[in-house]
C-alpha atoms as a PDB file:
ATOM      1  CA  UNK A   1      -5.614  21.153  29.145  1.00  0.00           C
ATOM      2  CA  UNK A   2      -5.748  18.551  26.214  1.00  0.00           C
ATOM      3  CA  UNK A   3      -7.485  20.118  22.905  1.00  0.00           C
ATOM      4  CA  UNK A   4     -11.745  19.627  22.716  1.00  0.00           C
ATOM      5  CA  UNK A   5     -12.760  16.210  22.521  1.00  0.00           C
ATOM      6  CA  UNK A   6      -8.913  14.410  22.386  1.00  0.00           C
ATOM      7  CA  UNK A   7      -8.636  11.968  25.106  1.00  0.00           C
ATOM      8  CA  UNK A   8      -5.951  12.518  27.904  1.00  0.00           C
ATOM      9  CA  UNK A   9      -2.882  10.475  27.483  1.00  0.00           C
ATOM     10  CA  UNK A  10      -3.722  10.598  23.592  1.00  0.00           C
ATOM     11  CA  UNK A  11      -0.626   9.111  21.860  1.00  0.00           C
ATOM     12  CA  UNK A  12      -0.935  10.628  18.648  1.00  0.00           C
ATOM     13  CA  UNK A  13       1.765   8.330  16.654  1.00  0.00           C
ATOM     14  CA  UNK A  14       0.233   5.141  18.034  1.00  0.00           C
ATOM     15  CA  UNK A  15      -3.596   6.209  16.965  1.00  0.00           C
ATOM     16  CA  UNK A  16      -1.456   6.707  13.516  1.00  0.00           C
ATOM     17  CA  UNK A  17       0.027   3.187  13.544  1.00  0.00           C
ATOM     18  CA  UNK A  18      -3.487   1.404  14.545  1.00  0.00           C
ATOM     19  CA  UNK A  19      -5.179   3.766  11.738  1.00  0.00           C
ATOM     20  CA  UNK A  20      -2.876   2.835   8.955  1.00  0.00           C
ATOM     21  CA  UNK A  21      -3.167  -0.873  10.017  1.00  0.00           C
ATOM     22  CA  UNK A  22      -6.998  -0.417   9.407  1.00  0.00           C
ATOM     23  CA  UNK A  23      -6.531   1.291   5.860  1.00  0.00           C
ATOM     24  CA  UNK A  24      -4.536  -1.251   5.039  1.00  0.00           C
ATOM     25  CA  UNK A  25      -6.926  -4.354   5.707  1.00  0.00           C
ATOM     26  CA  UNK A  26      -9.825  -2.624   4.503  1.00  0.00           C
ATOM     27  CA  UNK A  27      -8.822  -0.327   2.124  1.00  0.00           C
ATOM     28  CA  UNK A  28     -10.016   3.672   1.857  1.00  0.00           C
ATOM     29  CA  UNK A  29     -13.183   3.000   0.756  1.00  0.00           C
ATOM     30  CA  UNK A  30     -14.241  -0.284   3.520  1.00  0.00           C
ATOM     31  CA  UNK A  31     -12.704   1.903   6.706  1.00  0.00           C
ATOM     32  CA  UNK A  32     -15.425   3.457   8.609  1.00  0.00           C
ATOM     33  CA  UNK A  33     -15.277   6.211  10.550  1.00  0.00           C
ATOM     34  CA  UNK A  34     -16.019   3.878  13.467  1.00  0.00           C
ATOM     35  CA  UNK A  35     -14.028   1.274  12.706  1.00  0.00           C
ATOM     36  CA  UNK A  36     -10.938   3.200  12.359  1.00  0.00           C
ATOM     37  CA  UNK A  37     -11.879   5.763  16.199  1.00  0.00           C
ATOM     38  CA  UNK A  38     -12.049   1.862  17.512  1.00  0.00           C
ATOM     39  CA  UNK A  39      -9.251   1.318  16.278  1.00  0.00           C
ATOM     40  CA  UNK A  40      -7.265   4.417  17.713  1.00  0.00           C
ATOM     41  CA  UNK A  41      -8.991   4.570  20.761  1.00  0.00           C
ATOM     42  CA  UNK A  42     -10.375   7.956  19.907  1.00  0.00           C
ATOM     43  CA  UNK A  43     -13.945   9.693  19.148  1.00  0.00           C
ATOM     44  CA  UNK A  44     -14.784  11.293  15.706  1.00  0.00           C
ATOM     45  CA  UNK A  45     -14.097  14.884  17.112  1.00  0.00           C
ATOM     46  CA  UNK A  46     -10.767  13.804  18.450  1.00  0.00           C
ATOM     47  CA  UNK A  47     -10.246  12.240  15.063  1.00  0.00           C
ATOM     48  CA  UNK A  48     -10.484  15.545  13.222  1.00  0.00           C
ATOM     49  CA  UNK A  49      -9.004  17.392  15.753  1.00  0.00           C
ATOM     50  CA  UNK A  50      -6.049  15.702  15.713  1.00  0.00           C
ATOM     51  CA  UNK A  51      -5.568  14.527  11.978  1.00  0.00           C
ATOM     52  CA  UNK A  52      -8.203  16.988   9.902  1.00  0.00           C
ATOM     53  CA  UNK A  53     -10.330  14.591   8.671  1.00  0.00           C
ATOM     54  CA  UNK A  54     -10.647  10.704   6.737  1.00  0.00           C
ATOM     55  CA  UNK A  55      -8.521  11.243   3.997  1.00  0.00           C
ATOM     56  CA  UNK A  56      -6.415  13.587   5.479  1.00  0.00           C
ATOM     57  CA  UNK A  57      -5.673  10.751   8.242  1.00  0.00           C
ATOM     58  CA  UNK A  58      -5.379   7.836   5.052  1.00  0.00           C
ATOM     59  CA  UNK A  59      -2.605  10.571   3.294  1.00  0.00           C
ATOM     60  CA  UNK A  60      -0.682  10.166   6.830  1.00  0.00           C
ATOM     61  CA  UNK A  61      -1.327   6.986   6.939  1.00  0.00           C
ATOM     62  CA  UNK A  62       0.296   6.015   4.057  1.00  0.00           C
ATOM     63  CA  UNK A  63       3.211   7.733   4.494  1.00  0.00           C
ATOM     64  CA  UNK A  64       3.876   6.062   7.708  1.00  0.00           C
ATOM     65  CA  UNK A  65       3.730   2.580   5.340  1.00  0.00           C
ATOM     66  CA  UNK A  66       6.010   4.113   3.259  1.00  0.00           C
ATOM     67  CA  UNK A  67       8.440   5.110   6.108  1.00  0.00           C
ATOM     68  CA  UNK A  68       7.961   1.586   7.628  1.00  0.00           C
ATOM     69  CA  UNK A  69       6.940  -1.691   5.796  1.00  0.00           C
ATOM     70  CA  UNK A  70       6.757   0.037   2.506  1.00  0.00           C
ATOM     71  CA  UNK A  71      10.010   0.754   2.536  1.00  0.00           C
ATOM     72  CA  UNK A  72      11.406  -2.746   0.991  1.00  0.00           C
ATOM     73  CA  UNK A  73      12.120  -1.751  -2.343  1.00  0.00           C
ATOM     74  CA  UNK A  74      14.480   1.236  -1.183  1.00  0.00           C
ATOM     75  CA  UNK A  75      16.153  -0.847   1.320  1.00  0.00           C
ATOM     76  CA  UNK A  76      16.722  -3.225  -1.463  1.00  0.00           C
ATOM     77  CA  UNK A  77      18.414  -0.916  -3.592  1.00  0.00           C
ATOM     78  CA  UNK A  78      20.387   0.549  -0.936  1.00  0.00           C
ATOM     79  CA  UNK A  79      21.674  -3.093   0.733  1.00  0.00           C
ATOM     80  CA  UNK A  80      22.293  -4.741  -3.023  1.00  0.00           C
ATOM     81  CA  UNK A  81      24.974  -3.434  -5.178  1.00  0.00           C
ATOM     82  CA  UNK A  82      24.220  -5.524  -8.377  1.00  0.00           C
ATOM     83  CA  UNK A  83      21.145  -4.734 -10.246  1.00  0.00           C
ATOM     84  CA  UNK A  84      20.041  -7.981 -10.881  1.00  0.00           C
ATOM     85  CA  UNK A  85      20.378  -8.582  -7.000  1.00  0.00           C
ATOM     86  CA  UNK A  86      18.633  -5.454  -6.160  1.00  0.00           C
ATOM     87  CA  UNK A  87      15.491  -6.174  -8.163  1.00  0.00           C
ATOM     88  CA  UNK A  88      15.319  -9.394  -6.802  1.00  0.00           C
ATOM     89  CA  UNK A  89      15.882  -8.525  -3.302  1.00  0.00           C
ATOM     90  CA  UNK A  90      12.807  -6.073  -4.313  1.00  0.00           C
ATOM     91  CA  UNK A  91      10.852  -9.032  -4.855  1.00  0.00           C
ATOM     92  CA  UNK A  92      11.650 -11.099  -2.255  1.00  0.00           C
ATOM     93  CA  UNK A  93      11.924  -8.038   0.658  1.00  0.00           C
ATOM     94  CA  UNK A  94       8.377  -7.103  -0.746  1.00  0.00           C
ATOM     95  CA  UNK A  95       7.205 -10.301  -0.327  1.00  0.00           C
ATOM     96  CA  UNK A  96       8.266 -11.597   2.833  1.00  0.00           C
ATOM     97  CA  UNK A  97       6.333  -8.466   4.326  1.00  0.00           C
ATOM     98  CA  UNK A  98       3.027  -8.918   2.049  1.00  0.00           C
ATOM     99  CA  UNK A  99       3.156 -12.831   3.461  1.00  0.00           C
ATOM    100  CA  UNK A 100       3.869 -11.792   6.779  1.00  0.00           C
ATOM    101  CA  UNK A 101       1.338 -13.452   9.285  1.00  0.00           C
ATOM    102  CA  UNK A 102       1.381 -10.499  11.896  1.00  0.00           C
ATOM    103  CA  UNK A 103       0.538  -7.604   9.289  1.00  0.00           C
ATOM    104  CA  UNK A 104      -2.314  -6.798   6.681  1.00  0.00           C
ATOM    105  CA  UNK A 105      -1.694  -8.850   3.583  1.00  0.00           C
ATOM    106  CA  UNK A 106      -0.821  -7.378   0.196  1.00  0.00           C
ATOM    107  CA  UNK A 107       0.922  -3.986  -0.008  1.00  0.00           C
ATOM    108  CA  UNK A 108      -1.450  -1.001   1.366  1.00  0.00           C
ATOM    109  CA  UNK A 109      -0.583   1.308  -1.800  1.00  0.00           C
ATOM    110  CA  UNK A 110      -1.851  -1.341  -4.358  1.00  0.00           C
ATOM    111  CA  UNK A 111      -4.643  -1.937  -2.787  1.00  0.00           C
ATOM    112  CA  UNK A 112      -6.375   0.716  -0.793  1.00  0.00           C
ATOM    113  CA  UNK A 113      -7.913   2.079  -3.806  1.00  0.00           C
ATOM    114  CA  UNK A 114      -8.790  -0.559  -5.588  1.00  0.00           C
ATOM    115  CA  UNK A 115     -12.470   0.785  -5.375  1.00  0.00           C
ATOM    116  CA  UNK A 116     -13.004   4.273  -4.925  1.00  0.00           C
ATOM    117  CA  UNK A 117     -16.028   6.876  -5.591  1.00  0.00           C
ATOM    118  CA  UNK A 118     -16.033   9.965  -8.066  1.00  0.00           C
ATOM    119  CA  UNK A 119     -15.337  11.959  -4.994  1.00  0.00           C
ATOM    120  CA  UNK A 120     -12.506  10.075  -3.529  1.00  0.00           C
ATOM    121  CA  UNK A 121     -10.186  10.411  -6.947  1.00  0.00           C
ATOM    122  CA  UNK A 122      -7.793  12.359  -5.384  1.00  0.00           C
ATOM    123  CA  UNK A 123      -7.280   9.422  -3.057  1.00  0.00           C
ATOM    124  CA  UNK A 124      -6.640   6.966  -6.521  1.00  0.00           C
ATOM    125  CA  UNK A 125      -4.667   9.581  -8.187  1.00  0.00           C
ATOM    126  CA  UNK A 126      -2.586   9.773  -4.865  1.00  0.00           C
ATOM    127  CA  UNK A 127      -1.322   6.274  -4.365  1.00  0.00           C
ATOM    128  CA  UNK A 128      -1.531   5.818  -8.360  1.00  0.00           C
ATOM    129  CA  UNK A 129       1.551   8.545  -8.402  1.00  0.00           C
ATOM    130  CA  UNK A 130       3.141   6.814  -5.530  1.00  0.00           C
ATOM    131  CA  UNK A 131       3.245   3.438  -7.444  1.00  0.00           C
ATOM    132  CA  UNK A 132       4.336   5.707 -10.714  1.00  0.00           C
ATOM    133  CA  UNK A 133       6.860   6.793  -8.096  1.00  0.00           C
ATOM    134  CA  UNK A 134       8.120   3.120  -7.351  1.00  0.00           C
ATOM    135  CA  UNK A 135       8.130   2.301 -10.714  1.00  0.00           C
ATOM    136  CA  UNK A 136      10.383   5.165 -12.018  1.00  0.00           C
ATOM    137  CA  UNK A 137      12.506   4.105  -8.815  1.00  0.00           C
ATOM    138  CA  UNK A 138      12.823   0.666 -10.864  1.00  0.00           C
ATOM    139  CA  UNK A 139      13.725   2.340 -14.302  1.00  0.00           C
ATOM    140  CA  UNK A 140      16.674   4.229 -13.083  1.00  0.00           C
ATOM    141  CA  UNK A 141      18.025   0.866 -10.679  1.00  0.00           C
ATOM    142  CA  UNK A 142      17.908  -0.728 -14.305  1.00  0.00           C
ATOM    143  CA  UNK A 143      19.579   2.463 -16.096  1.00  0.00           C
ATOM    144  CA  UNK A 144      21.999   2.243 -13.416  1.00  0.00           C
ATOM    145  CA  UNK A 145      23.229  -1.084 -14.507  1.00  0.00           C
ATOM    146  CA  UNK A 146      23.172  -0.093 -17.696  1.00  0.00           C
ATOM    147  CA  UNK A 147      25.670   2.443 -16.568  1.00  0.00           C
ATOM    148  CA  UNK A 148      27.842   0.285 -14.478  1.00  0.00           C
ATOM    149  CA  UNK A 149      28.232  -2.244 -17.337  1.00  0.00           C
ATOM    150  CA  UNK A 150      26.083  -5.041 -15.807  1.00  0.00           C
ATOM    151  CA  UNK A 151      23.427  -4.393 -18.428  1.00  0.00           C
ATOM    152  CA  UNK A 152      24.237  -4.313 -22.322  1.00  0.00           C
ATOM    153  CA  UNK A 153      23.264  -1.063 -23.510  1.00  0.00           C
ATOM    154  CA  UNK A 154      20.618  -2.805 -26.015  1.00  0.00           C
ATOM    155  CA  UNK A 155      19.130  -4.186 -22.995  1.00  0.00           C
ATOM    156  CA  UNK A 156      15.456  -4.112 -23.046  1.00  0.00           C
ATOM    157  CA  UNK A 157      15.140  -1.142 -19.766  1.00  0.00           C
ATOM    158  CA  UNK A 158      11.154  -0.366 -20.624  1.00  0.00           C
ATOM    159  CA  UNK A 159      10.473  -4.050 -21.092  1.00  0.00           C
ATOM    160  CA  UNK A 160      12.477  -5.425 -17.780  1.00  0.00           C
ATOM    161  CA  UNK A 161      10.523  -2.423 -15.662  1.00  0.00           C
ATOM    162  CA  UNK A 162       7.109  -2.939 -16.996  1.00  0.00           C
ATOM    163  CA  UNK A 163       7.705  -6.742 -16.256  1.00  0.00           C
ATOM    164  CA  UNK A 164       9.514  -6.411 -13.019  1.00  0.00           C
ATOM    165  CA  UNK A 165       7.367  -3.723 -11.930  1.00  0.00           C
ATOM    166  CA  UNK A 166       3.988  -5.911 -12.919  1.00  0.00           C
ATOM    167  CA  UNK A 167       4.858  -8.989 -10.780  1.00  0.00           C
ATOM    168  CA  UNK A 168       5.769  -7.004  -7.705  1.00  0.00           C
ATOM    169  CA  UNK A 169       2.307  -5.643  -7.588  1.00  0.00           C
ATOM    170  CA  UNK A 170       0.822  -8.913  -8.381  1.00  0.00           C
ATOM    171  CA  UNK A 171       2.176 -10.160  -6.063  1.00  0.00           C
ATOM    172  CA  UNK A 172       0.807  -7.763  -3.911  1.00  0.00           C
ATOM    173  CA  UNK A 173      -2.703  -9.498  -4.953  1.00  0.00           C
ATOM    174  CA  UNK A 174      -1.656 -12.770  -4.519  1.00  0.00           C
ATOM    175  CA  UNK A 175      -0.937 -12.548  -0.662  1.00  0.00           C
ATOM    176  CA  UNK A 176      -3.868 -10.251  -0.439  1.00  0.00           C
ATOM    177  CA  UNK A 177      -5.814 -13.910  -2.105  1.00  0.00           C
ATOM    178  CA  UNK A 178      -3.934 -15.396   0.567  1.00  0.00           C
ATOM    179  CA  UNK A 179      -0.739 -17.342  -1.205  1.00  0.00           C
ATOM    180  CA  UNK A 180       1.968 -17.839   1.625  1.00  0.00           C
ATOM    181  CA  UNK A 181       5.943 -16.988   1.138  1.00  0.00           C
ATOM    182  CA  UNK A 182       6.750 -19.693  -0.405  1.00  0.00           C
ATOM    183  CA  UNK A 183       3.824 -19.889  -3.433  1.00  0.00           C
ATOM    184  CA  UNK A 184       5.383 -16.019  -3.899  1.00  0.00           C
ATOM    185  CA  UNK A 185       8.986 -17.132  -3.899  1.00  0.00           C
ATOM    186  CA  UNK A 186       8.077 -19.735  -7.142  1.00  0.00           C
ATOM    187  CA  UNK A 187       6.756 -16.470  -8.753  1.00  0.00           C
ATOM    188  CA  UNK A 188       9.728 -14.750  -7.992  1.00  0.00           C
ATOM    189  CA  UNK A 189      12.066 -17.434  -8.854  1.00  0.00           C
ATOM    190  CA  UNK A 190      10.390 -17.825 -12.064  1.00  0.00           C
ATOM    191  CA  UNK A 191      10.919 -14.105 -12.957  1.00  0.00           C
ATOM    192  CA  UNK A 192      13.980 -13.653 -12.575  1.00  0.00           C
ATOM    193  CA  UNK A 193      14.732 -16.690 -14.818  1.00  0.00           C
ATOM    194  CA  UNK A 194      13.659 -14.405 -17.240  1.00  0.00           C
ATOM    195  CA  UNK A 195      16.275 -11.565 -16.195  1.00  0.00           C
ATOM    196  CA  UNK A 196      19.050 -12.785 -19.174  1.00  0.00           C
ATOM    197  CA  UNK A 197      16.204 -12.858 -22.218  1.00  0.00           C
ATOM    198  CA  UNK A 198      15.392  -9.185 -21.038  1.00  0.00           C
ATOM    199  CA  UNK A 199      19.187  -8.385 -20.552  1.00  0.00           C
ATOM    200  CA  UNK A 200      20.050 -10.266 -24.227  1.00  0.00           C
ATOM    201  CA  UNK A 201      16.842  -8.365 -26.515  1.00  0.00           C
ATOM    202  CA  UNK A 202      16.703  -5.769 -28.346  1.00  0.00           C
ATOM    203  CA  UNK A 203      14.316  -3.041 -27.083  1.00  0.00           C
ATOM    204  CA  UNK A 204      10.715  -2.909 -28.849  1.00  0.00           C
ATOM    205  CA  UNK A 205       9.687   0.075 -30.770  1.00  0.00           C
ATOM    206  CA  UNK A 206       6.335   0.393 -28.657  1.00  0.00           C
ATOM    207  CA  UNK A 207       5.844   4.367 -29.537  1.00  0.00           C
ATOM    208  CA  UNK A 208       4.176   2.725 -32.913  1.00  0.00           C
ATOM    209  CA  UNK A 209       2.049   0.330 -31.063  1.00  0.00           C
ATOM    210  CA  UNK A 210      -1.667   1.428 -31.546  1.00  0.00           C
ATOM    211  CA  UNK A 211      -5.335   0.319 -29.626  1.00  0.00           C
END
């Protein structure tokens, strides 16, 4: 007998899939309850039943992204041996799935928090560490070169991830606003123009910066 109130036939990893799709159009905050059983092709009991609740199911959720098209920048860093290639393929990996006509726009951790409630802050501070996660990812790729001899040991490593790390997410927002591959790929382009100043400078003292 199937549990109380799951449907028969219930296909647990494909309610998943249509419920992270949802999450990632509308965000935590904009998915309804109702939107997202439509969605899955289940009732609100089977919805609990079967994932434990809203943010319980958004938690899953995003970890399927992260399994699946959020998974860019590792497969970057694992296909690219150079680390100049490997944060651009980041970019342009990243991209090509934010731009991608048959899937939500923008990249679901950026910006399925973007608005939240006091009592959803535990859904902001979740994705916040998993883009704190990403970006640490990025600091050690750029150590790496560093290591390898690619990099100059002077090279600016805090400057070339907060940079690097800030256009990736923007242009998360920028497909979300609708720009298409290509309007990304002059972004992108343009960046890592930049990637000898950042190799060539000496890293700022920013422990003395105040305000």
């Amino acid at each position: 007998m199937s549990p109380r109130g799951r449907p028969r036939g219930f296909d647990r990893e494909a309610a998943l899939t249509r419920a992270m799709h949802v999450f990632w159009e509308r965000g935590y905050e904009g998915a309804s309850l109702a939107e997202l059983t439509a969605a899955m092709g289940i009732n609100s009991p089977s919805l609990y039943a079967a994932f434990g609740g809203k943010e319980a199911l958004f938690r899953e959720a995003v970890r399927l992204y992260g399994a699946t098209h959020g998974a860019m920048t590792e497969r970057a860093f694992r296909e690219q041996h150079s680390a100049r290639d490997a944060v651009g393929a980041m970019l342009r990996y990243n991209a090509a799935t934010y731009a991608d006509p048959d899937l939500p726009s923008g990249c679901m951790i950026v910006l399925s928090a973007t608005n939240y409630t006091p009592s959803n802050e535990g859904v902001r501070d979740f994705l916040a560490a998993l883009r704190k996660e990403d970006i640490d990812g990025l600091r050690q790729r750029l150590r790496q070169g560093v290591t390898d001899g690619e990099l100059p040991e002077h090279a600016d490593i805090e400057g070339m991830t907060a940079f690097y790390g800030t256009v990736l997410h923007g242009l998360s927002i920028q497909a979300r606003d609708g720009a298409s591959l290509e309007e990304l790929t002059v972004v992108i382009d343009a960046a890592m123009a930049c990637w000898d100043r950042f190799a060539q400078v000496v890293p700022v003292d920013r422990t003395s910066w105040t305000g």
